[in-house]
Protein backbone atom coordinates (compact mmCIF):
# COMPACT_ATOMS: atom_id res chain seq x y z
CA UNK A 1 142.75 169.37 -25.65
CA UNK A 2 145.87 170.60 -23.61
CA UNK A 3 148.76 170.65 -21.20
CA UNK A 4 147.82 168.08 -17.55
CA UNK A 5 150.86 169.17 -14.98
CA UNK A 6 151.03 169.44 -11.73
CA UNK A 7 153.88 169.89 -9.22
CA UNK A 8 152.06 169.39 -6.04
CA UNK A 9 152.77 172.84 -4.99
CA UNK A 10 149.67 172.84 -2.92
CA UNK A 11 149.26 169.69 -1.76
CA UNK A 12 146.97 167.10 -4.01
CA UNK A 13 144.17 168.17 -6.24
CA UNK A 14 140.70 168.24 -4.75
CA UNK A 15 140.31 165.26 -7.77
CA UNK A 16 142.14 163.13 -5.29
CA UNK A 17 140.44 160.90 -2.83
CA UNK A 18 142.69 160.16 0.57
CA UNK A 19 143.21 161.05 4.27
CA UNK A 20 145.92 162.44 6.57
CA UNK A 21 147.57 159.29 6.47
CA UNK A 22 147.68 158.30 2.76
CA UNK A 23 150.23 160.62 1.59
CA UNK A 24 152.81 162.70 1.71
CA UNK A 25 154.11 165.90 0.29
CA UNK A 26 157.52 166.95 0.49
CA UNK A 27 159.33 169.84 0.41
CA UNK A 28 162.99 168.77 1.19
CA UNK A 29 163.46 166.30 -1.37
CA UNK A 30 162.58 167.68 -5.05
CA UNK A 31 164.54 168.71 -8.69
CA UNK A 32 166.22 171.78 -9.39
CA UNK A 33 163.28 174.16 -10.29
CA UNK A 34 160.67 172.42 -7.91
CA UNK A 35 159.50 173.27 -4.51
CA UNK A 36 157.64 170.26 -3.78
CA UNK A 37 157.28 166.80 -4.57
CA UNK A 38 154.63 163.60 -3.67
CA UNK A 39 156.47 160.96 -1.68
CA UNK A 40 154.90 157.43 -0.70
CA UNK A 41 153.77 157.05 2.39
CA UNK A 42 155.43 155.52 5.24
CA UNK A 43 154.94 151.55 5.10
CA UNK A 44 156.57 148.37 6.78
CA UNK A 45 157.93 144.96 5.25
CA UNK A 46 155.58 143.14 3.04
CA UNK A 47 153.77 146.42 2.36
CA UNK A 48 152.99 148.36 -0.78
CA UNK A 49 152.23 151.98 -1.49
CA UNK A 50 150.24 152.53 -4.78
CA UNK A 51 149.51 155.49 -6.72
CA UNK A 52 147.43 156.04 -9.93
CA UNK A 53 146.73 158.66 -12.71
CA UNK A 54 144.23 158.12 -15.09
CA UNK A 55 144.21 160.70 -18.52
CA UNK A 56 142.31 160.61 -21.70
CA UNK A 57 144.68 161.66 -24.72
CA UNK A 58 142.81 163.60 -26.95
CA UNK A 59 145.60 162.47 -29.94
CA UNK A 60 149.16 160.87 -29.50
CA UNK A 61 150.75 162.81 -26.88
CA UNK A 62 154.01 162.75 -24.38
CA UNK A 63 154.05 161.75 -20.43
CA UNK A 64 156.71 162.78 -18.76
CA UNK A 65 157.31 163.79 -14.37
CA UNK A 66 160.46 163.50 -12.34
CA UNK A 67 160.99 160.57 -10.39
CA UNK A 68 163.42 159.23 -7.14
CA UNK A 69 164.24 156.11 -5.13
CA UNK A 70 165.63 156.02 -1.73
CA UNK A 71 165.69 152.24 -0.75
CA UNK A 72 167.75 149.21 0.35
CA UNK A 73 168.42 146.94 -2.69
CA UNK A 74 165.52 144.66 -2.33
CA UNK A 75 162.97 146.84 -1.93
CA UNK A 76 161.76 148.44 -5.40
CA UNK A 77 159.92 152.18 -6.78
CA UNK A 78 157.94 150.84 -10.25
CA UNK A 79 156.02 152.45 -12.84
CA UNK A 80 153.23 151.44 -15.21
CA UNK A 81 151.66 152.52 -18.33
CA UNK A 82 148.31 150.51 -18.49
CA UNK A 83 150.09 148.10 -16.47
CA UNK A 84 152.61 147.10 -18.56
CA UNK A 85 156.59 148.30 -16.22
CA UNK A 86 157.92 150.75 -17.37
CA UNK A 87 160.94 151.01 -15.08
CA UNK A 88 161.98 149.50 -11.70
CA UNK A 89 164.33 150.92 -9.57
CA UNK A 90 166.12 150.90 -5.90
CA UNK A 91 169.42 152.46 -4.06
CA UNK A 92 169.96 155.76 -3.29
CA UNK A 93 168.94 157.25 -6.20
CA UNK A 94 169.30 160.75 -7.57
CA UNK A 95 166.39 162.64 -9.55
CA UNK A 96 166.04 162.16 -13.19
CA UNK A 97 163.06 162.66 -15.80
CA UNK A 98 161.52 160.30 -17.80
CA UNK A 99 159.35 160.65 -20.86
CA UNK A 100 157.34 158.26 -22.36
CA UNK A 101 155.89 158.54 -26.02
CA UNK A 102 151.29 157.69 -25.25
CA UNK A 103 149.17 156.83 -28.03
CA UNK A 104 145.67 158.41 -28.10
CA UNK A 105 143.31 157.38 -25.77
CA UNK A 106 142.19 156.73 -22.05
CA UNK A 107 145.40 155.06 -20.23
CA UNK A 108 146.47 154.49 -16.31
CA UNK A 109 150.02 155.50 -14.94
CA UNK A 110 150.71 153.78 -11.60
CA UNK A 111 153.37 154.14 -9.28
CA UNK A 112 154.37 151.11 -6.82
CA UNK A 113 156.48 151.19 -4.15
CA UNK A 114 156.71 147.80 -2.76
CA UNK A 115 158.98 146.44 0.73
CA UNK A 116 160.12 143.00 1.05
CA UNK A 117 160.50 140.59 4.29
CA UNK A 118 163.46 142.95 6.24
CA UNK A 119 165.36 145.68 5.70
CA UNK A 120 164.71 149.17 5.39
CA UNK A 121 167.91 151.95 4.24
CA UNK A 122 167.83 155.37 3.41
CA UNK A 123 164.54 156.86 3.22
CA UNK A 124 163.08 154.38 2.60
CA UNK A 125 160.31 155.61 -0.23
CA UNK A 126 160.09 156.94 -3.58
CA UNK A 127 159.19 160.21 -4.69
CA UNK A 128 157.41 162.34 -8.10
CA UNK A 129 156.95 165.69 -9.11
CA UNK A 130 156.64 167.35 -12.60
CA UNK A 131 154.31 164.99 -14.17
CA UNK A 132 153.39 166.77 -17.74
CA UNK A 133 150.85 165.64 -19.77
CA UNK A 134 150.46 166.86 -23.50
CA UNK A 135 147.21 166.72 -25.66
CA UNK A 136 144.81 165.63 -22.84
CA UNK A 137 141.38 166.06 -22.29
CA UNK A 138 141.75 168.22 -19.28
CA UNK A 139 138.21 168.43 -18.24
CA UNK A 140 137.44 164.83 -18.05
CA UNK A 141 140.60 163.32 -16.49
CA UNK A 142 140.05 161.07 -13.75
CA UNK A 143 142.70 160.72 -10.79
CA UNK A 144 142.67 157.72 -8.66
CA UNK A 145 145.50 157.70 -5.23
CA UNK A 146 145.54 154.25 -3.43
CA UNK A 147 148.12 153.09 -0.92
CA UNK A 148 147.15 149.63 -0.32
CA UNK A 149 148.71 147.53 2.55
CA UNK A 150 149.18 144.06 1.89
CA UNK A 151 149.71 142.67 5.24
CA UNK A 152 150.74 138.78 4.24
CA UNK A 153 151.41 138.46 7.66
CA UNK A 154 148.52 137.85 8.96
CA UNK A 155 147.54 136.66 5.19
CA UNK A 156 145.14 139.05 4.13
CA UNK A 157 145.34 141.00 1.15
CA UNK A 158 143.08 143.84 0.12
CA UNK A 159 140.64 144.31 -3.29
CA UNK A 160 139.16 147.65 -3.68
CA UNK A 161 136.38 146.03 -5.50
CA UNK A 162 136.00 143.97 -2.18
CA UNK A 163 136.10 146.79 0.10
CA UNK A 164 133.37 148.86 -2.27
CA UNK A 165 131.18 146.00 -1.87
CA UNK A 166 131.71 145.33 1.64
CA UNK A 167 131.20 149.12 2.53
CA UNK A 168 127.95 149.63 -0.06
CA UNK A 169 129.87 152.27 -2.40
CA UNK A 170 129.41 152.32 -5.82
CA UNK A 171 132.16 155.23 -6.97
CA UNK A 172 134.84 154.52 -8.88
CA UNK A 173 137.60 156.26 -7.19
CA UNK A 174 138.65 155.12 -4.07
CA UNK A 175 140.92 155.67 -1.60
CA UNK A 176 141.31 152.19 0.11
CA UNK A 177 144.20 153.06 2.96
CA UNK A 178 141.23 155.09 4.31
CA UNK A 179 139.09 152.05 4.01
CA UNK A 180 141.17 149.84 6.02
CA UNK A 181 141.89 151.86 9.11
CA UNK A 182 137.97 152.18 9.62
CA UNK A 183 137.58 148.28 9.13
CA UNK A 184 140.63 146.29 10.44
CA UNK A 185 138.17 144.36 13.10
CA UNK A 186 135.97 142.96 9.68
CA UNK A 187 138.28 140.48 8.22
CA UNK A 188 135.30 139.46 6.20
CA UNK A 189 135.73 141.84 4.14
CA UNK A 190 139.64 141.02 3.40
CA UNK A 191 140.86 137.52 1.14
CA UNK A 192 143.92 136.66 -0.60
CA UNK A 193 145.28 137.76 -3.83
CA UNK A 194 144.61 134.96 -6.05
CA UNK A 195 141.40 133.84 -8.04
CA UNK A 196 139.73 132.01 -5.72
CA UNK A 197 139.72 129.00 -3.19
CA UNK A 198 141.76 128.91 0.30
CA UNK A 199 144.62 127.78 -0.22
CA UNK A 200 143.99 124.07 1.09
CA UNK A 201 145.20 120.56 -0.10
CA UNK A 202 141.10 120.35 -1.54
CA UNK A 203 140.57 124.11 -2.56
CA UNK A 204 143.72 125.31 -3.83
CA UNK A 205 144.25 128.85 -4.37
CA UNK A 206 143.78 129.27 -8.31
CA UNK A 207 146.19 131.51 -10.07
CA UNK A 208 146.44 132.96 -13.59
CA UNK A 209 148.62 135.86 -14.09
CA UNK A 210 152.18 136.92 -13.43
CA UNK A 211 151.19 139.28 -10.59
CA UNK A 212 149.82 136.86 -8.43
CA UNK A 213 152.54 134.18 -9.08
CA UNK A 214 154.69 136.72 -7.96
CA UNK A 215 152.28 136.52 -4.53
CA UNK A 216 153.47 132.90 -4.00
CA UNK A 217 156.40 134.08 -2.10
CA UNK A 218 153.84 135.53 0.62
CA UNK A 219 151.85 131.79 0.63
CA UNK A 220 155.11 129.48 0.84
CA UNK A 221 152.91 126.80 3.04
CA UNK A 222 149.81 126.84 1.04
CA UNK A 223 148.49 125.02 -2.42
CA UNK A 224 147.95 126.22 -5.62
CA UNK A 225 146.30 125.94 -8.73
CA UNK A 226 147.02 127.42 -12.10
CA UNK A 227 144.33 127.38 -14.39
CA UNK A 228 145.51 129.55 -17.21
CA UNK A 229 149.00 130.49 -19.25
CA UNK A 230 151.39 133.04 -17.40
CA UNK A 231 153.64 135.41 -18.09
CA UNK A 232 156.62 136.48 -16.23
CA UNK A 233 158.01 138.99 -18.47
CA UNK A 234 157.34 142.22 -16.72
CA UNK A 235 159.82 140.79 -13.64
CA UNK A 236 162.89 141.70 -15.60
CA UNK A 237 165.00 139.63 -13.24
CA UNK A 238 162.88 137.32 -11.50
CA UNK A 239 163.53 136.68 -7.44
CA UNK A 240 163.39 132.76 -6.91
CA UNK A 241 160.46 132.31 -4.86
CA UNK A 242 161.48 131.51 -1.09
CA UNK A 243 164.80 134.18 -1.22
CA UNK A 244 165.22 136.37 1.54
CA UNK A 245 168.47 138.46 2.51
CA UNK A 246 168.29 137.23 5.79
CA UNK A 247 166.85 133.79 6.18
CA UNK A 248 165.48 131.64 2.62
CA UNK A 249 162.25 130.40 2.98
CA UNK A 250 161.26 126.47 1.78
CA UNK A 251 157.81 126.27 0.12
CA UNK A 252 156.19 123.38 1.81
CA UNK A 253 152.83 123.34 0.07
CA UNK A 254 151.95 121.92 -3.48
CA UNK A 255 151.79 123.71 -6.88
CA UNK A 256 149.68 122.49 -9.69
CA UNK A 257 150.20 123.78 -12.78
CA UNK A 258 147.44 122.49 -14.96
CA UNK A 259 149.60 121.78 -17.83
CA UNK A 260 149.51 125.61 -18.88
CA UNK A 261 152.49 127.40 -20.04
CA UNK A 262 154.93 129.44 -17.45
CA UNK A 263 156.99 132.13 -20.35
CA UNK A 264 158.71 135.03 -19.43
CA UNK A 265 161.19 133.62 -16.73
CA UNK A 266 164.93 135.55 -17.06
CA UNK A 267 167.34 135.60 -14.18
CA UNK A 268 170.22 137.37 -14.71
CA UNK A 269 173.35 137.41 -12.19
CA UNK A 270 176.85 138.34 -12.82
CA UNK A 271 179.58 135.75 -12.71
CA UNK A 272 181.00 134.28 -9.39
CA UNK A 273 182.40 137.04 -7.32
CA UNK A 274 184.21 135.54 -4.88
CA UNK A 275 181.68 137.10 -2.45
CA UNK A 276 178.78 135.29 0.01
CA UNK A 277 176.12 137.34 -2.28
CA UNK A 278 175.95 134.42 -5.06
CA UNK A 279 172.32 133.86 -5.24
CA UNK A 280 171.06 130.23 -6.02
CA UNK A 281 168.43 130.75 -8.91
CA UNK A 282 165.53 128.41 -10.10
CA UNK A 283 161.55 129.61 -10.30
CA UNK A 284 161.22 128.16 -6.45
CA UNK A 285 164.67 128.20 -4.34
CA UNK A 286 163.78 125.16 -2.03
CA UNK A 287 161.39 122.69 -2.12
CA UNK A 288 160.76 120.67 1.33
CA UNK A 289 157.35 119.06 1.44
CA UNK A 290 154.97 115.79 2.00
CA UNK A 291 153.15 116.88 -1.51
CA UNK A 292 154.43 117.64 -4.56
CA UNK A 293 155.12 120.16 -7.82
CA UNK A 294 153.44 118.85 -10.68
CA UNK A 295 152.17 119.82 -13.96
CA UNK A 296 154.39 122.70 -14.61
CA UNK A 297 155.59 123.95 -18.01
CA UNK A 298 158.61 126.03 -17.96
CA UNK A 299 158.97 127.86 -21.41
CA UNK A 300 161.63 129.69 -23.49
CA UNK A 301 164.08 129.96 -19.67
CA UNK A 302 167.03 133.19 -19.57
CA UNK A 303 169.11 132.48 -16.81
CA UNK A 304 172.46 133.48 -16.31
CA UNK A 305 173.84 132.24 -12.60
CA UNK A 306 177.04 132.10 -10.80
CA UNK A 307 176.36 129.43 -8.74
CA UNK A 308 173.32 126.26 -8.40
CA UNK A 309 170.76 126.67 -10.65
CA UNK A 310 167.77 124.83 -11.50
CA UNK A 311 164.81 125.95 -13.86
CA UNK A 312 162.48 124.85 -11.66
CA UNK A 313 163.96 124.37 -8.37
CA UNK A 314 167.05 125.21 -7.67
CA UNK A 315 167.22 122.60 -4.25
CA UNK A 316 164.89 119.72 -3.49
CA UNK A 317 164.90 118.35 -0.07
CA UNK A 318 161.35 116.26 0.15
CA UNK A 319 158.44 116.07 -1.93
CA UNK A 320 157.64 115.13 -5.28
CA UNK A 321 158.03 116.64 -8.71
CA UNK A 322 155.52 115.22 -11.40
CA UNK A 323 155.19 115.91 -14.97
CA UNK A 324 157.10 119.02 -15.05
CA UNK A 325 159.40 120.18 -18.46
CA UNK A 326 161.46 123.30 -19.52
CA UNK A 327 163.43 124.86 -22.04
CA UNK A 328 165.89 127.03 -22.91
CA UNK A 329 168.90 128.31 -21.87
CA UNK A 330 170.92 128.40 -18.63
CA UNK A 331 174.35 129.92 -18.51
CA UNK A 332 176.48 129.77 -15.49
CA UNK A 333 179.97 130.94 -14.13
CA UNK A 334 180.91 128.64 -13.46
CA UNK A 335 177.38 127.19 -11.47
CA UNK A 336 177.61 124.12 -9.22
CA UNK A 337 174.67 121.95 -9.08
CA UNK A 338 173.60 123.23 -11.92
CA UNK A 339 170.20 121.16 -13.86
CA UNK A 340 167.48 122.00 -16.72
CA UNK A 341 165.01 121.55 -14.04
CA UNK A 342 166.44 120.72 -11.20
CA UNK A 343 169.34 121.69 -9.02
CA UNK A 344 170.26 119.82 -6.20
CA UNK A 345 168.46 116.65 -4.82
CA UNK A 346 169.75 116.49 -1.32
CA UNK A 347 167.29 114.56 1.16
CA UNK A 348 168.32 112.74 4.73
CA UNK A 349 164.51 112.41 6.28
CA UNK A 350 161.83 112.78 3.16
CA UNK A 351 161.73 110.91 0.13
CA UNK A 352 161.96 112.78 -3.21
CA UNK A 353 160.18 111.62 -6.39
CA UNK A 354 161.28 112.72 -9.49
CA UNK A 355 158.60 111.24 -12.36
CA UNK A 356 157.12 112.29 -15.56
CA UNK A 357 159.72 115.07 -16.24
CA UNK A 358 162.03 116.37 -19.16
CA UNK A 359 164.15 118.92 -19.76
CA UNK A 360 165.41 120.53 -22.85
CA UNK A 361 167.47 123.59 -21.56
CA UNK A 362 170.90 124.21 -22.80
CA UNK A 363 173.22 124.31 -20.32
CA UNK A 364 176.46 126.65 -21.02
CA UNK A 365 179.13 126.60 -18.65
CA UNK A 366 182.12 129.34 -18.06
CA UNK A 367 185.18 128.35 -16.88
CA UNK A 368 186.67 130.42 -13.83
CA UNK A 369 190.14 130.47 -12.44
CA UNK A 370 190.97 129.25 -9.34
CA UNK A 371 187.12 127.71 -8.19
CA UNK A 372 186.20 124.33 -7.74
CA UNK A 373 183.18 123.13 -9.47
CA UNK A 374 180.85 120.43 -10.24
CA UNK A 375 177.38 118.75 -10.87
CA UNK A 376 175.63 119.57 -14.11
CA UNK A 377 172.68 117.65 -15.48
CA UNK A 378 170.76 118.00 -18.35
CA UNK A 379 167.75 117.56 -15.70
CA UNK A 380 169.13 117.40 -12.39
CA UNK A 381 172.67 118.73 -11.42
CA UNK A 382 173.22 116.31 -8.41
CA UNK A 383 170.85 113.85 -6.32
CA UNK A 384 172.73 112.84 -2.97
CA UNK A 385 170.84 110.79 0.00
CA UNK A 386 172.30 110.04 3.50
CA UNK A 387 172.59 106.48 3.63
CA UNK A 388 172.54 106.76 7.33
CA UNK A 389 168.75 107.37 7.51
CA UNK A 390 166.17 104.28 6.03
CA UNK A 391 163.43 106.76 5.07
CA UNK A 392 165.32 108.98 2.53
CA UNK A 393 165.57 107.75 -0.92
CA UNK A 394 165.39 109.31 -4.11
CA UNK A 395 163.25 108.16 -7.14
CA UNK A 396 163.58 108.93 -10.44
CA UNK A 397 161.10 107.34 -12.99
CA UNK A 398 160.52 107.76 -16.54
CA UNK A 399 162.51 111.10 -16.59
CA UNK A 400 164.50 112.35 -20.17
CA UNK A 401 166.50 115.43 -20.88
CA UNK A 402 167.69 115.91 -24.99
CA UNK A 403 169.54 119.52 -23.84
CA UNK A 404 173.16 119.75 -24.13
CA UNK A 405 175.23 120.32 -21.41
CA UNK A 406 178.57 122.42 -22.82
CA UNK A 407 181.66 123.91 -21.94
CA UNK A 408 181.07 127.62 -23.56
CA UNK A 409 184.10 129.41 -22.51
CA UNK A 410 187.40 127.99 -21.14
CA UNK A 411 190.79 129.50 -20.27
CA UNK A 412 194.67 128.60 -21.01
CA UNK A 413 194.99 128.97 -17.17
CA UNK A 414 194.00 126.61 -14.26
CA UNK A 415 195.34 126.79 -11.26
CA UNK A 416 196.13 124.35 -8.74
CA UNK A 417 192.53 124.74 -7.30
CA UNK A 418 190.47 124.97 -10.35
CA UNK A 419 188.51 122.25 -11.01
CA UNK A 420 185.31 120.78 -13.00
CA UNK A 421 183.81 117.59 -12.60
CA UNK A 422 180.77 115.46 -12.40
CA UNK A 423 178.72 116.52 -15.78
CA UNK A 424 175.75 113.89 -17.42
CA UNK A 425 173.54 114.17 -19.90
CA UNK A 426 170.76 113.40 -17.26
CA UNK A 427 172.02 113.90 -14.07
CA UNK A 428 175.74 115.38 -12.78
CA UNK A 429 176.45 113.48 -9.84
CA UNK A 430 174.71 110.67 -7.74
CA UNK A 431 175.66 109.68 -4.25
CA UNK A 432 174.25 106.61 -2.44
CA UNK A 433 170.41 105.49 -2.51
CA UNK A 434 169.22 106.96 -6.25
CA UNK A 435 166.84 104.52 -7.86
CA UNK A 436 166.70 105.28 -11.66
């Protein structure tokens, strides 16, 4: 039993499996008291750099390194004990050291650095040094670096496992960038994320865990199948599913969610700010399809919004939504469009189907001076259809909500533009050709 450290002073350990490519040391950016430091590699949107540590404590020990980010908001540096986040973190950071109290035992630290759709700032990469290990077995430890690209744009995703099998190895550390570069022309040895299937109307991809929910985002035209309970709770402040900086993104597939539970969802966002930066929050942003969500269970919702919200969906412009319920509590400042499952209806060329579905979410709204607002539903916040065009309708059938739809702060002032309007205990506001 002893001390692990290291402080990649001369490069990586021979432990380590990788090639010119996978990493990269640095000697510009590291703590006071450091000379070098390991920085993730150089990747491109919808890419992720991975690394792992894996040490045996002998008896309860501490883990502790120094750690950076240098990134544009959206794109995020996380750690993992045993795959459970730890932290995550963006900007222009500055260094700092974390310590983290490790029972005894075998257990994995990973390090993510993930890049969304557009947008790159700074440098663009995270950085470690300093990792200290105490009461380890330090002859048995087992180090594992992987940078895995997961190139969604040409939908194809990469499994070590996978790759081992493709490539006839049987070790247990592997360095998978490495693997990659040598077999880019053998896409048969590259799938998807999920569980199985392809991601067809008849073999949905299946889906049971909060990682690869997360994955929808990169699928937004396929189908889906959940076939087990999952848990959102390590996205401390879940991105709606379709939101990009630059240009949103309508999921025009189907979801099935099997009747198992969704838990974990929180969305936090800080009251109106009289900025364009107000970000419309629900599970899915948009919803624009010929099929449908249906069979979805929403549990135990946090969401705090400054504008539309919706559990589920924060805007519905075609498809159907079947059997779907949630619960819990949405807060807004003061919102707009704002429903326990559903934001906004809004359709002018597809039909939208609402059946089957309940909400009991608590809706909470905050006052603010001098903004307009209105539309809140105990299931839907609004459903509006352009009478000018025969084929849009909206249909609402056998639908209930039994949340309560409050005023939770107000203020002796309102201005001559302040408003609130439109509230119902089932929907907010209805405009032309709603059948109920």
């Amino acid at each position: 039993m002893g001390t692990y450290s290291e402080n990649f002073n001369n490069g990586l350990p021979s432990s380590f499996s990788y090639d010119s490519d996978g990493y990269r040391i640095s000697t510009a950016d590291k703590p006071t008291g450091y000379t070098h430091s390991l920085q993730t590699r150089i990747i491109t949107h919808n890419q992720t750099c991975e690394y792992s540590l894996t040490l045996t404590f002998e008896a309860a020990g501490q883990f502790s390194f120094y750690r950076r980010v240098s990134s544009q908001s959206l794109d995020y540096f996380y750690f993992f004990i045993d795959n459970v986040q730890q932290f995550r973190i963006s900007g222009q950071g500055t260094w700092a050291k974390v310590t983290y109290n490790v029972s005894s035992g075998t257990h994995i630290f990973k390090w993510r650095y993930t890049k969304n759709y557009s947008t790159s700032s700074y440098s663009d990469c995270g950085f470690i040094t300093g990792i200290t290990a105490t009461n380890v077995d330090i002859t048995s430890h087992h180090q594992i670096i992987k940078c895995v690209s997961e190139c969604f744009e040409d939908f194809y995703a990469v499994r070590s496992e996978q790759i081992m099998k493709c490539i006839g190895s049987s070790v247990h550390s592997v360095y998978v960038a490495r693997m990659i570069q040598t077999m880019l022309a053998d896409t048969s040895c590259f799938t998807h994320p999920f569980l199985s299937g392809d991601g067809t109307v008849y073999n949905p991809f299946t889906l049971n865990k909060g990682k690869q929910f997360n994955e929808v985002r990169n699928f937004m035209s396929y189908h889906f199948k959940q076939v087990g309970d999952i848990d959102l709770s390590d996205y401390v402040n879940w991105i709606p599913l379709g939101y990009d900086e630059v240009s949103n993104i309508s999921f025009t597939g189907s979801y099935d969610g099997g009747n198992f539970k969704i838990t974990g969802l929180k969305m936090h966002q800080p009251a109106f700010s009289y900025e364009f930066n107000d970000v419309p929050l629900g599970l899915f942003l948009h919803f624009n399809s010929i099929y449908e969500l249906k069979n979805i269970r929403l549990v135990d919702v946090d969401i705090i919004g400054a504008v539309g919200v919706g559990a589920l969906v924060e805007y519905v412009t075609g498809g159907s939504i079947l059997n779907c319920s949630s619960s819990g509590e949405i807060v807004v400042e003061p919102g707009g469009g704002v429903g326990g499952l559903i934001g906004i209806i809004s359709t002018s060329e597809l039909p939208v189907n609402i059946e089957n579905c309940s909400s009991s979410v608590n809706i909470f709204i905050k006052f603010r001076e001098f903004v307009g607002s209105e539309a809140y539903g105990g299931l839907i916040g609004s459903a509006e259809v352009d009478p000018a065009t025969p084929t849009a309708a909206i249909n609402i059938f056998r639908c209930f909500a039994t949340g309560n739809v409050l005023f939770n702060d107000t203020y002796d002032f309102f201005g001559d533009y302040t408003y609130m309007e439109s509230m119902g205990g089932l929907i907010g506001k209805v405009i032309e050709w709603v059948y109920i």
